[in-house]
C-alpha atoms as a PDB file:
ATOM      1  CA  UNK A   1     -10.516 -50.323  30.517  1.00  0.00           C
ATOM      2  CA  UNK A   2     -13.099 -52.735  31.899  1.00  0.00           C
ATOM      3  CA  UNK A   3     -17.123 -52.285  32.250  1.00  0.00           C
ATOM      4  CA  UNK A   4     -18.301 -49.531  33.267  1.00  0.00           C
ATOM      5  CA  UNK A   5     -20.051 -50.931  36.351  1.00  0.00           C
ATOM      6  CA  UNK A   6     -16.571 -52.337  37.548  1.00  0.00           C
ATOM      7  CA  UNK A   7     -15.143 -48.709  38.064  1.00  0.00           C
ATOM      8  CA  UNK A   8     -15.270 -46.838  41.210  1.00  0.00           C
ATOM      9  CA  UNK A   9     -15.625 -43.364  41.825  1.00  0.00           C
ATOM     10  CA  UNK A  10     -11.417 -42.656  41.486  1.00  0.00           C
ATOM     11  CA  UNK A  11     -11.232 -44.426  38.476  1.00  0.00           C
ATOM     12  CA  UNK A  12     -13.966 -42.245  36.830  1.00  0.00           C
ATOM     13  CA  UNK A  13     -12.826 -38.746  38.782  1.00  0.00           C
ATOM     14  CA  UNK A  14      -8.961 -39.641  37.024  1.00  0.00           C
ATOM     15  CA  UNK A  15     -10.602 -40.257  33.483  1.00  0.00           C
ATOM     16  CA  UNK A  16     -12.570 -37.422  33.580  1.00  0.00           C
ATOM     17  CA  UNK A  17      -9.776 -35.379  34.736  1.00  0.00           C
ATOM     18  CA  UNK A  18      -7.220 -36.872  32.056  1.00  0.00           C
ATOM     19  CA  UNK A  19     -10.181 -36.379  29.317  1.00  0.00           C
ATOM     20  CA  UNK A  20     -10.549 -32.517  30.271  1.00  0.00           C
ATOM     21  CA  UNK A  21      -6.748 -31.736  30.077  1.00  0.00           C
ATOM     22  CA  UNK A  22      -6.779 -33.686  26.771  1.00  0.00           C
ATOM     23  CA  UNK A  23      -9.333 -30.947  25.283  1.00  0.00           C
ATOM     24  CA  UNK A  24      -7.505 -28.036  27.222  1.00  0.00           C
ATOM     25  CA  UNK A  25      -3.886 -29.020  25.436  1.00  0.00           C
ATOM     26  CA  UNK A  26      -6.196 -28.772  21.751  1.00  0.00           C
ATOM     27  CA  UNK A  27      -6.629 -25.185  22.342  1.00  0.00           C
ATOM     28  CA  UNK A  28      -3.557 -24.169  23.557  1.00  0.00           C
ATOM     29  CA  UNK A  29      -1.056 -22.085  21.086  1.00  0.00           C
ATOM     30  CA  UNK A  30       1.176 -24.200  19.415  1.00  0.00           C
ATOM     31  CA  UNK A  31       4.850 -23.256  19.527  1.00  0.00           C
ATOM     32  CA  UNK A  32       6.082 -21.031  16.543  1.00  0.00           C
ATOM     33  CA  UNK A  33       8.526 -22.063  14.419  1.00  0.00           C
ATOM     34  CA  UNK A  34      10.588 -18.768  14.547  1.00  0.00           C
ATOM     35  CA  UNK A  35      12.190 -17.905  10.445  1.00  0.00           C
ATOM     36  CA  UNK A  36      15.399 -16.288  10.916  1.00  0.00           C
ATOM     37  CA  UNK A  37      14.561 -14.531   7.580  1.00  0.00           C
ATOM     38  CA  UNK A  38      11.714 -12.667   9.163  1.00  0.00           C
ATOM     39  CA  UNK A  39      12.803  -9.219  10.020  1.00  0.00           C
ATOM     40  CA  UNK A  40      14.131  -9.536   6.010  1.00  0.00           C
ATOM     41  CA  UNK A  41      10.933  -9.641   4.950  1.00  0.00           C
ATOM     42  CA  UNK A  42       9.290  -7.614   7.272  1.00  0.00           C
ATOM     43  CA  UNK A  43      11.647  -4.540   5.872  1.00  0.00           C
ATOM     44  CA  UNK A  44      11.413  -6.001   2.169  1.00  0.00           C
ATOM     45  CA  UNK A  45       7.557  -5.399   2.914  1.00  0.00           C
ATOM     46  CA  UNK A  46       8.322  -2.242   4.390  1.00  0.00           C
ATOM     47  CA  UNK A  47      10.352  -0.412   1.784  1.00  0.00           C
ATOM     48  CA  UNK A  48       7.693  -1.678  -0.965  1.00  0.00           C
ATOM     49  CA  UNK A  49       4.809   0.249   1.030  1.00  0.00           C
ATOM     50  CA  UNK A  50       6.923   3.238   1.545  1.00  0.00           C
ATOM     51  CA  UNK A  51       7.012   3.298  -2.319  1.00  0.00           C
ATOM     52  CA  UNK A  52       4.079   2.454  -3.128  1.00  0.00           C
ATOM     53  CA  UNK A  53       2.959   5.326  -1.004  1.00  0.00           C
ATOM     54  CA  UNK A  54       5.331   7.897  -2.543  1.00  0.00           C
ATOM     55  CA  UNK A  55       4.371   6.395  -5.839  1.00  0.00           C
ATOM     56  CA  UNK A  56       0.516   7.410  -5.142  1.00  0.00           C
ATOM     57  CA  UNK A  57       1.550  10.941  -3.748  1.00  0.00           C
ATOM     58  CA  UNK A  58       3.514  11.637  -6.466  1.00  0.00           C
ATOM     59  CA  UNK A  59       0.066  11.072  -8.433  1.00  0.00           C
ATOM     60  CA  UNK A  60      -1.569  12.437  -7.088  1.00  0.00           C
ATOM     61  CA  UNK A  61       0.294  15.465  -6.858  1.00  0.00           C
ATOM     62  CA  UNK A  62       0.445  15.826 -10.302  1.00  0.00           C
ATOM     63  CA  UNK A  63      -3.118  15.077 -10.721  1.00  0.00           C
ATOM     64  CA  UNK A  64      -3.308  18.272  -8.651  1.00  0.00           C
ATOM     65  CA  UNK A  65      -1.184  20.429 -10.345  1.00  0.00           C
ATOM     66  CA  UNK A  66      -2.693  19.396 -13.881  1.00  0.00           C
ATOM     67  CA  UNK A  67      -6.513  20.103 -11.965  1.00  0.00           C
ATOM     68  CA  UNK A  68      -5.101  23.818 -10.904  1.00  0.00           C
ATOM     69  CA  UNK A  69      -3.372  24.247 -13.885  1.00  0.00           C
ATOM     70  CA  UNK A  70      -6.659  23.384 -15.798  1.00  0.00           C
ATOM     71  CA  UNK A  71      -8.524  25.783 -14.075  1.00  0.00           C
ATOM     72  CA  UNK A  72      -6.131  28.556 -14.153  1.00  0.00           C
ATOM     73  CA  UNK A  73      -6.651  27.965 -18.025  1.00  0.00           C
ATOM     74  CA  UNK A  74     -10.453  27.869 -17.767  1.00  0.00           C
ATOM     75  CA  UNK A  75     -10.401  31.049 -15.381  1.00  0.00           C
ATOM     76  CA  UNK A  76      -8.189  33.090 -17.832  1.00  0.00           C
ATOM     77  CA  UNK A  77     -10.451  32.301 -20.766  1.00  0.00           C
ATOM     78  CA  UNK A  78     -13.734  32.788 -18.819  1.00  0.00           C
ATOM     79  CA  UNK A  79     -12.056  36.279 -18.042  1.00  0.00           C
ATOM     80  CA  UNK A  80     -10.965  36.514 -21.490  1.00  0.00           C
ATOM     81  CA  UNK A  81     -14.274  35.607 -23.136  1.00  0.00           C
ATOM     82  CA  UNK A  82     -16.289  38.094 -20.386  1.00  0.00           C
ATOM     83  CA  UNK A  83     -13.812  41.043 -21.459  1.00  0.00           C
ATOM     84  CA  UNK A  84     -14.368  40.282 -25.076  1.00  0.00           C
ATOM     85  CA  UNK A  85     -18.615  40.352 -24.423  1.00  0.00           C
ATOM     86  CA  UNK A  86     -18.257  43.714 -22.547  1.00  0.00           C
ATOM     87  CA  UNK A  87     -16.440  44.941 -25.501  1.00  0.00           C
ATOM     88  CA  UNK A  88     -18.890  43.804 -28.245  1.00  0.00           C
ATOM     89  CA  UNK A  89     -21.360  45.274 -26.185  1.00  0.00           C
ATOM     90  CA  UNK A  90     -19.564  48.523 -25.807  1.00  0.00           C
ATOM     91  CA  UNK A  91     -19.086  48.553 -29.501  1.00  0.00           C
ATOM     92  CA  UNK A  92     -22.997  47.881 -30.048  1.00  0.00           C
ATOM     93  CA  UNK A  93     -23.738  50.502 -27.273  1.00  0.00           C
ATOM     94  CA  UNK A  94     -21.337  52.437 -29.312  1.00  0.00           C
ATOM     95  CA  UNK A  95     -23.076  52.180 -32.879  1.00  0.00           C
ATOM     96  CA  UNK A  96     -26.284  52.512 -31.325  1.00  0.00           C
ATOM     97  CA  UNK A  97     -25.675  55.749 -29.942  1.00  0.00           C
ATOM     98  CA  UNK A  98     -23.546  57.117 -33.611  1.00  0.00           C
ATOM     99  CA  UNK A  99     -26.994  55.895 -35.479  1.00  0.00           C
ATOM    100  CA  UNK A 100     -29.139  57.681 -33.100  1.00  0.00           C
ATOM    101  CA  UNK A 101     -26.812  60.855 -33.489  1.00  0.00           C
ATOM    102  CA  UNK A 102     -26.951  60.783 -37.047  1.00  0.00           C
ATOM    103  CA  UNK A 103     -30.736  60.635 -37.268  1.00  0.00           C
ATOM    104  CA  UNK A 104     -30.854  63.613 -35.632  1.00  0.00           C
ATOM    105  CA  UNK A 105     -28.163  65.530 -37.707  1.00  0.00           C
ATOM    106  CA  UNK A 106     -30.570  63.882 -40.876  1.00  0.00           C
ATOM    107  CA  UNK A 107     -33.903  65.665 -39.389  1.00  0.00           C
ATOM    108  CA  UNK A 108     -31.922  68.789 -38.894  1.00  0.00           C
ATOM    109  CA  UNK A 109     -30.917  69.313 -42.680  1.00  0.00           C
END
């Protein structure tokens, strides 16, 4: 291109114009290169997910089972333990109420 001042209006306008299309075609999407191995992958991806996923389940399903199973235990030795208190204190209730009968067979002889 020449000087500046040389240019007319047209020359400028088509510049201009080219100059604006040049930054429009930056921004627009490239074409893909399409891999014909895609879908492959996408299902290889897929089916490792899926079992990852069961693989976590399964987890925590046993985690589960091992929490109830836990406190099944803990519940049947609480109720163990609480039976076992009632019947020490039944047995000191018990004592208690033989030493209190014979005192009283004592102050009758």
């Amino acid at each position: 291109m020449s000087d500046p001042k040389t240019l007319n209006f047209n020359d400028r306008r088509t510049a201009s114009a080219a100059a604006k299309q040049a930054m429009l075609a930056k921004f627009k999407p490239k074409p893909a290169v399409t891999d014909p191995l895609i879908d492959l992958r996408r299902a290889e991806k897929a089916a490792e997910l899926e079992r990852l996923r069961a693989e976590r389940a399964a987890e925590r399903e046993t985690k589960r089972a091992a929490g109830a199973e836990a406190a099944a235990k803990k519940a049947e030795e609480d109720a163990i333990t609480e039976e076992a208190r009632h019947l020490a204190l039944r047995a000191a209730q018990k004592a208690a109420r033989d030493a209190r009968y014979a005192a009283r067979k004592q102050k009758r002889k």
